[in-house]
Protein backbone atom coordinates (compact mmCIF):
# COMPACT_ATOMS: atom_id res chain seq x y z
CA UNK A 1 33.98 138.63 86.89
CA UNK A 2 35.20 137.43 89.94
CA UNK A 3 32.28 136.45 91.57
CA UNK A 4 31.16 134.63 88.45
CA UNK A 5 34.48 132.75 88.48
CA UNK A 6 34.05 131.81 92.31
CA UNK A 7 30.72 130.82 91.60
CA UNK A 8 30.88 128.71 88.80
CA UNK A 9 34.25 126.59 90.54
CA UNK A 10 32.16 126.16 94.17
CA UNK A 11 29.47 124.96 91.94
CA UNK A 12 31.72 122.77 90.04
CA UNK A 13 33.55 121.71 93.57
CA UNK A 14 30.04 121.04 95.48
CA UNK A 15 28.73 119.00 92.66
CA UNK A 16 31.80 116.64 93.48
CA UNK A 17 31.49 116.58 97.03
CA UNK A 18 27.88 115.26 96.37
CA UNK A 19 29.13 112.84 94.18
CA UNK A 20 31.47 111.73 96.55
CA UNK A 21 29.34 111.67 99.35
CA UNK A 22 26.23 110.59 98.75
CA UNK A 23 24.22 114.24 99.10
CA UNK A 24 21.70 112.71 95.79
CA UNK A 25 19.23 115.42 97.01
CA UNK A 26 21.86 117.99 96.30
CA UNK A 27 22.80 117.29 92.51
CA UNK A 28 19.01 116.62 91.77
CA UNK A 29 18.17 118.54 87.99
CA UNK A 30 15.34 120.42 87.08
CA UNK A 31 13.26 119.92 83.79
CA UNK A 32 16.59 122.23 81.86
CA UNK A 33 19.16 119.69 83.60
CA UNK A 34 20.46 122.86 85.88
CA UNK A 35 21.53 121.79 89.14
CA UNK A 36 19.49 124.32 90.32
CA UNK A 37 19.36 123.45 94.28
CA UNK A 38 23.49 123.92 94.11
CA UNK A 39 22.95 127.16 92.72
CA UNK A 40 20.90 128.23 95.31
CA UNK A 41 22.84 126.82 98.18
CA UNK A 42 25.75 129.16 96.27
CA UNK A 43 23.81 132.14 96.15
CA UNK A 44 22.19 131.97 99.72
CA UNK A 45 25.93 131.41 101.11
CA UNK A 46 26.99 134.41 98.90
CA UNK A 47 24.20 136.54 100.25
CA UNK A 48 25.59 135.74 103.70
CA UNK A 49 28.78 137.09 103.39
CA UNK A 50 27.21 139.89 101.39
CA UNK A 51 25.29 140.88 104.57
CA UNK A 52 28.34 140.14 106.91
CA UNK A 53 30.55 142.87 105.27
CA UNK A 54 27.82 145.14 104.43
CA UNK A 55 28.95 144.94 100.38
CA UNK A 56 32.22 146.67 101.12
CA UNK A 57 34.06 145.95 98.27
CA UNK A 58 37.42 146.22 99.50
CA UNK A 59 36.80 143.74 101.99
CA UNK A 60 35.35 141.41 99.44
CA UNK A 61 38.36 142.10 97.08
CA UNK A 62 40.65 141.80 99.89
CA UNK A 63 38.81 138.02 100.94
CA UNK A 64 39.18 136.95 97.11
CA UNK A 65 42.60 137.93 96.87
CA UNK A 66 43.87 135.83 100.02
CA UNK A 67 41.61 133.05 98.96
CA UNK A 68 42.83 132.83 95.66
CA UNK A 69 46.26 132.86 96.59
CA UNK A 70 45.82 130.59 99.11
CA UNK A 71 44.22 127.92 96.79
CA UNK A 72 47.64 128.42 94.04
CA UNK A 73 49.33 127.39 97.13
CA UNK A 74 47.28 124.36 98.08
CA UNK A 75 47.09 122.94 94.41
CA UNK A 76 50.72 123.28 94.19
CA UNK A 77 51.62 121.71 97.24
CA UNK A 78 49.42 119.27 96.46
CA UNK A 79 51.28 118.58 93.15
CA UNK A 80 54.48 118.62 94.94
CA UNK A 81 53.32 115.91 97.75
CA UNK A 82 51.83 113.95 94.48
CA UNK A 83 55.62 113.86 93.16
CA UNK A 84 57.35 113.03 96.17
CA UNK A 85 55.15 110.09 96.66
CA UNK A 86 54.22 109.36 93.16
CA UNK A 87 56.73 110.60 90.80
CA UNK A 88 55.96 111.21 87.56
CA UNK A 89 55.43 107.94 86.14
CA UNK A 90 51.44 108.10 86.12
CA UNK A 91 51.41 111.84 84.83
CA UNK A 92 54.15 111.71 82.04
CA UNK A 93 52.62 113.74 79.39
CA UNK A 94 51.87 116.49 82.08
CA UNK A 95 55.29 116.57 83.65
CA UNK A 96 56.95 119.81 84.49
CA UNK A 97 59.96 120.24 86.69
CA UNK A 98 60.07 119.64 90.46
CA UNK A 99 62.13 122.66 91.14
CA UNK A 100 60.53 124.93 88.75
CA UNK A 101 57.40 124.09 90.49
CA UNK A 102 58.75 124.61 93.85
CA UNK A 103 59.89 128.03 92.93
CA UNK A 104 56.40 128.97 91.99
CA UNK A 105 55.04 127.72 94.70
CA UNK A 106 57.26 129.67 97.16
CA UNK A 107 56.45 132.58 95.13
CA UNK A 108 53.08 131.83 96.37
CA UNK A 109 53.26 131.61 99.73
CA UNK A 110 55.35 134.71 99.61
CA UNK A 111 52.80 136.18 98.03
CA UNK A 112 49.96 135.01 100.35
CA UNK A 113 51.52 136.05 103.46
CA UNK A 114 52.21 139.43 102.59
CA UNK A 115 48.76 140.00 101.59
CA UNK A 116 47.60 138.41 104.46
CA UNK A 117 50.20 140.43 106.47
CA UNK A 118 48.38 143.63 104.71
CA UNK A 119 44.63 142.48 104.81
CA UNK A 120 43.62 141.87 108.28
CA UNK A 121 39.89 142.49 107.54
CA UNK A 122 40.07 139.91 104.68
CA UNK A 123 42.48 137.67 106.27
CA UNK A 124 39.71 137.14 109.76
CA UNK A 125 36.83 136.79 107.15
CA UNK A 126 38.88 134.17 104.79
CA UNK A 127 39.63 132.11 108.34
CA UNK A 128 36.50 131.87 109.65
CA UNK A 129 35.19 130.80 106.15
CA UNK A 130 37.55 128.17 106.04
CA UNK A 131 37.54 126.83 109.52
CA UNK A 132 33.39 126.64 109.08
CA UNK A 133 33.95 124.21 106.06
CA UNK A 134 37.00 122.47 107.73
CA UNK A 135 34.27 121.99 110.74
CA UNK A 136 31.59 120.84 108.50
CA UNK A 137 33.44 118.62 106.27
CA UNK A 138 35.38 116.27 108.99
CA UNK A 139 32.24 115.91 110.20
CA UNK A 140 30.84 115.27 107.14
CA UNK A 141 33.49 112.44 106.11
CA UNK A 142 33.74 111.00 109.63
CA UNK A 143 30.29 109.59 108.94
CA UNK A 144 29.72 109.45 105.00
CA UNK A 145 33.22 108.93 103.27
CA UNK A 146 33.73 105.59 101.40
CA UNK A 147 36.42 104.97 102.70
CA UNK A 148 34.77 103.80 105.82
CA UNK A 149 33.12 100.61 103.82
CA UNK A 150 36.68 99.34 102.74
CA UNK A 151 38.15 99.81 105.95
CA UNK A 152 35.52 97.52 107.25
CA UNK A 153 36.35 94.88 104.65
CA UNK A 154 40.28 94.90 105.76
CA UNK A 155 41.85 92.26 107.77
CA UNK A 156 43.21 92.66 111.38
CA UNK A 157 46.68 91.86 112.82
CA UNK A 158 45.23 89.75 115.27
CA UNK A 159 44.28 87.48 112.37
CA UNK A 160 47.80 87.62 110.92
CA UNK A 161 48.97 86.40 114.37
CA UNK A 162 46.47 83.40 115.20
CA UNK A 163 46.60 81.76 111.71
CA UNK A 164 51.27 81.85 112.55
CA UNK A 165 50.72 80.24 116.15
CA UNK A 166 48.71 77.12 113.94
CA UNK A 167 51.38 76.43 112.12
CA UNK A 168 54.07 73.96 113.48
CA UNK A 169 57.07 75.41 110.63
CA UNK A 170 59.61 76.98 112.85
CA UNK A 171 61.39 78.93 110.00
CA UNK A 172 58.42 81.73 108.64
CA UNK A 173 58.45 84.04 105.38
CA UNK A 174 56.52 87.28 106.09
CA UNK A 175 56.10 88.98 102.63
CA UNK A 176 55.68 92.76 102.27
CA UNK A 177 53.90 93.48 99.11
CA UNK A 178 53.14 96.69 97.36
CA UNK A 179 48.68 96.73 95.61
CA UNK A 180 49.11 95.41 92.33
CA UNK A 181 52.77 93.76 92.95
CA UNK A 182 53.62 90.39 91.10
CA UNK A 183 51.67 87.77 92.99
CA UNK A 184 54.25 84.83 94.46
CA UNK A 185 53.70 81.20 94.75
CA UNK A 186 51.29 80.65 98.05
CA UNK A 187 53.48 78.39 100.33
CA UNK A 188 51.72 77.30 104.09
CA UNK A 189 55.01 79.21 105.60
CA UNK A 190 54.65 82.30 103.72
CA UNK A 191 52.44 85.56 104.95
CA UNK A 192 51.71 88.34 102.44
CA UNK A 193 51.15 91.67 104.16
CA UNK A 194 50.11 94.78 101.86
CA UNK A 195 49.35 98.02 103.11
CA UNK A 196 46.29 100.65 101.08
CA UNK A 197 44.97 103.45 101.24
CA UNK A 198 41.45 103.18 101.40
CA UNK A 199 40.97 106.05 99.27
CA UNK A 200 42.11 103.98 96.41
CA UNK A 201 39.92 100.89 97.44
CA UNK A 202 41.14 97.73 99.17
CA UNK A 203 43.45 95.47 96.81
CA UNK A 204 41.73 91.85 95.58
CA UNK A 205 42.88 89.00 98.66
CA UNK A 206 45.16 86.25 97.00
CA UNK A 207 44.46 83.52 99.24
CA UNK A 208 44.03 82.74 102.63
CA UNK A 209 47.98 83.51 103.80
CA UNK A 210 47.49 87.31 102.69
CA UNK A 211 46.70 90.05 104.64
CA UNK A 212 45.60 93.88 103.95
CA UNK A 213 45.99 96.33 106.42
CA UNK A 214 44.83 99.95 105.81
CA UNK A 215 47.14 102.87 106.04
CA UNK A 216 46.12 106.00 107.70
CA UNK A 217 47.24 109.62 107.53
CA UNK A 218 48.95 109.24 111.16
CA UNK A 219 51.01 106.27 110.48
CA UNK A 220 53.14 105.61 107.80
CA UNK A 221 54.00 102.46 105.83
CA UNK A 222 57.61 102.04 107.46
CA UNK A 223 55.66 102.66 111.27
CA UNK A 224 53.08 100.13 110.01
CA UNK A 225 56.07 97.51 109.03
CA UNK A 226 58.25 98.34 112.92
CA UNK A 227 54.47 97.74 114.81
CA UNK A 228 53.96 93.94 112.58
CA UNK A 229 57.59 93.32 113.52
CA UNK A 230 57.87 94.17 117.03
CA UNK A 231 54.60 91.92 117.30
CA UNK A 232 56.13 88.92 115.83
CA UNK A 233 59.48 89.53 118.13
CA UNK A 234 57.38 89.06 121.05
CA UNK A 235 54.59 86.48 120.58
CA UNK A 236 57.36 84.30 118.98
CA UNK A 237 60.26 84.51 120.49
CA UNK A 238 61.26 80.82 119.04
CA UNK A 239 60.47 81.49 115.41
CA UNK A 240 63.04 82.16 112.55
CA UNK A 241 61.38 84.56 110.70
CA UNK A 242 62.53 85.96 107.08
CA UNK A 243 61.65 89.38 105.90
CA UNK A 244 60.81 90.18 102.73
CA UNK A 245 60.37 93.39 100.59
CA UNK A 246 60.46 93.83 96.63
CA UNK A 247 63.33 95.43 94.45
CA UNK A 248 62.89 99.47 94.20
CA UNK A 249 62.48 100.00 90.49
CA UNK A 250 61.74 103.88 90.62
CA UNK A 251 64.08 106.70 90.20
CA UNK A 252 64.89 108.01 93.42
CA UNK A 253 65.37 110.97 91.93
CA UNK A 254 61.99 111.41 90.24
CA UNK A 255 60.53 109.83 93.02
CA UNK A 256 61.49 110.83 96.62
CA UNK A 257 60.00 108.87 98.61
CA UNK A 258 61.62 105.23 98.02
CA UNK A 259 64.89 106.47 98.56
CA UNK A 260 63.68 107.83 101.94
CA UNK A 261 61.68 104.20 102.82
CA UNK A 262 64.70 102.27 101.48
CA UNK A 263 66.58 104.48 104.01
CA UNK A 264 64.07 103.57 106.77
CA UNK A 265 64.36 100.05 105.51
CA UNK A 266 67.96 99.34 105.88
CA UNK A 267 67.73 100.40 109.49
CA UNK A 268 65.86 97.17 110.41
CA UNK A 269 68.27 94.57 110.84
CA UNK A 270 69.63 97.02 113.46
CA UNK A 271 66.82 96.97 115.20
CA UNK A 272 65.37 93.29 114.31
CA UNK A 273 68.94 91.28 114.11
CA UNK A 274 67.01 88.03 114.77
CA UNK A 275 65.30 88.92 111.96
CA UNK A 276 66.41 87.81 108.04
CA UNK A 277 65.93 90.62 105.45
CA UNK A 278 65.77 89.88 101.81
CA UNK A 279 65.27 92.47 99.40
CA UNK A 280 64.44 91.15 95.90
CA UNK A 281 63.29 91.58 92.65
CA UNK A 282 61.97 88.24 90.49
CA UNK A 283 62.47 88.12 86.77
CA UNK A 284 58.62 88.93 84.71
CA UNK A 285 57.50 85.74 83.22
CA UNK A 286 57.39 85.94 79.49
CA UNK A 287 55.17 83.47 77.44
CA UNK A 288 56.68 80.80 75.14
């Protein structure tokens, strides 16, 4: 039972890696619609580990129990970085508490580490599995992942800076704006900046005076905001420049991370004071 269980989700997880990748060879059907070439890719991979432990048992059980463990862990934390970031707003009708689900998952981990403490044989063997994938899979994205065709199609700061020095206005609005934010009235002095992940695909441009800027996994939005800034403090030392950033509507609370970039936020007129910050929210505009 648990090998058929193992099989059937690394069938189910390869098939989306295919997808997701572009491996059409790999997902190709035969005349029943099986995915027959995943199947064998499974099995021979199966075989291999087979023939590494010499069918011990115990050393297979021991290998299944630390990598099932270790995979409640990951899908929980997962769900817990989801609601720091995210909330719950998106996933209402599958909500379930934040410290409930924190519980569980250190239950876990606990869980994990003592069988891993306990299972050295299964513990090496569960490693080196994993560190093969992790090995073959940043390779495998570093040339293949989509992400790499919207990141081509994003503007540069460079740009941001050469179309400011054309302008002769000496007072500038620079315009922080979340994907899918209310779109403001396109002035000649005012610069929209939003920041995307290009795993979700690069927001539609809204004119010439807006600007998107991926954001990757070893910067964050705030360090992406302090880099723009400290730019425009020293190419243009003459210019007033106003800062602006929308309203927080989410439950800080529900959703941790705006409290902790609203934190980071209200640190920049300390560091900026020739800088003007507005935060803002403008009224939705209702049809007559």
């Amino acid at each position: 039972m648990a090998v058929n269980t193992a099989f059937v989700a690394s069938s189910e997880l390869l098939e989306r890696v295919a997808h997701r990748y572009g491996f059409k060879w790999l997902i190709m059907t035969n005349s029943r619609g099986s995915l027959y070439r995943i199947h064998l890719l499974n099995a021979v991979l199966y075989s291999i580990i087979l023939i590494i432990t010499g069918g011990a048992q115990s050393i297979l059980a021991e290998m299944y129990a630390i990598g099932l463990l270790a995979s409640f862990c990951i899908n929980m934390g997962s769900l817990l970085i989801y609601r720091f970031f995210k909330g719950t707003q998106e996933i209402k009708d599958y909500s379930t508490s934040l410290i409930g689900t924190l519980l569980i998952w250190l239950m876990f981990f606990s869980c994990f580490i003592y069988v891993a403490f306990h299972k050295q044989y299964g513990l090496v063997l569960w490693a080196i599995s994993v560190v093969f994938f992790l090995i073959a899979g940043t390779q495998i994205t570093r040339k293949r992942a989509p992400e790499i065709e919207e990141i081509k199609r994003t503007d540069f700061p460079m740009e941001l800076i050469a179309r400011i020095a054309e302008l002769d206005e000496t007072t500038i609005h620079i315009y922080f704006k979340r994907p899918g934010e209310t779109k403001e009235e396109l002035r000649k002095d005012a610069f929209f900046i939003t920041f995307f992940s290009p795993r979700q695909g690069i927001p539609p441009k809204m004119g010439e005076n807006h600007f998107r800027f991926p954001i990757f996994k070893t910067q964050s939005v705030y360090h992406s905001i302090l880099a723009i800034l400290y730019t425009l403090k020293a190419d243009f030392p003459e210019r007033r420049f106003v800062i602006h950033f929308g309203w927080p509507t989410s439950s800080w609370v529900d959703r941790l991370s705006t409290g902790l970039f609203v934190f980071n936020i209200m640190k920049l007129p300390i560091l900026f004071p020739e800088f003007d910050f507005v935060i803002e929210y403008r009224r939705m505009s209702h049809p007559a």
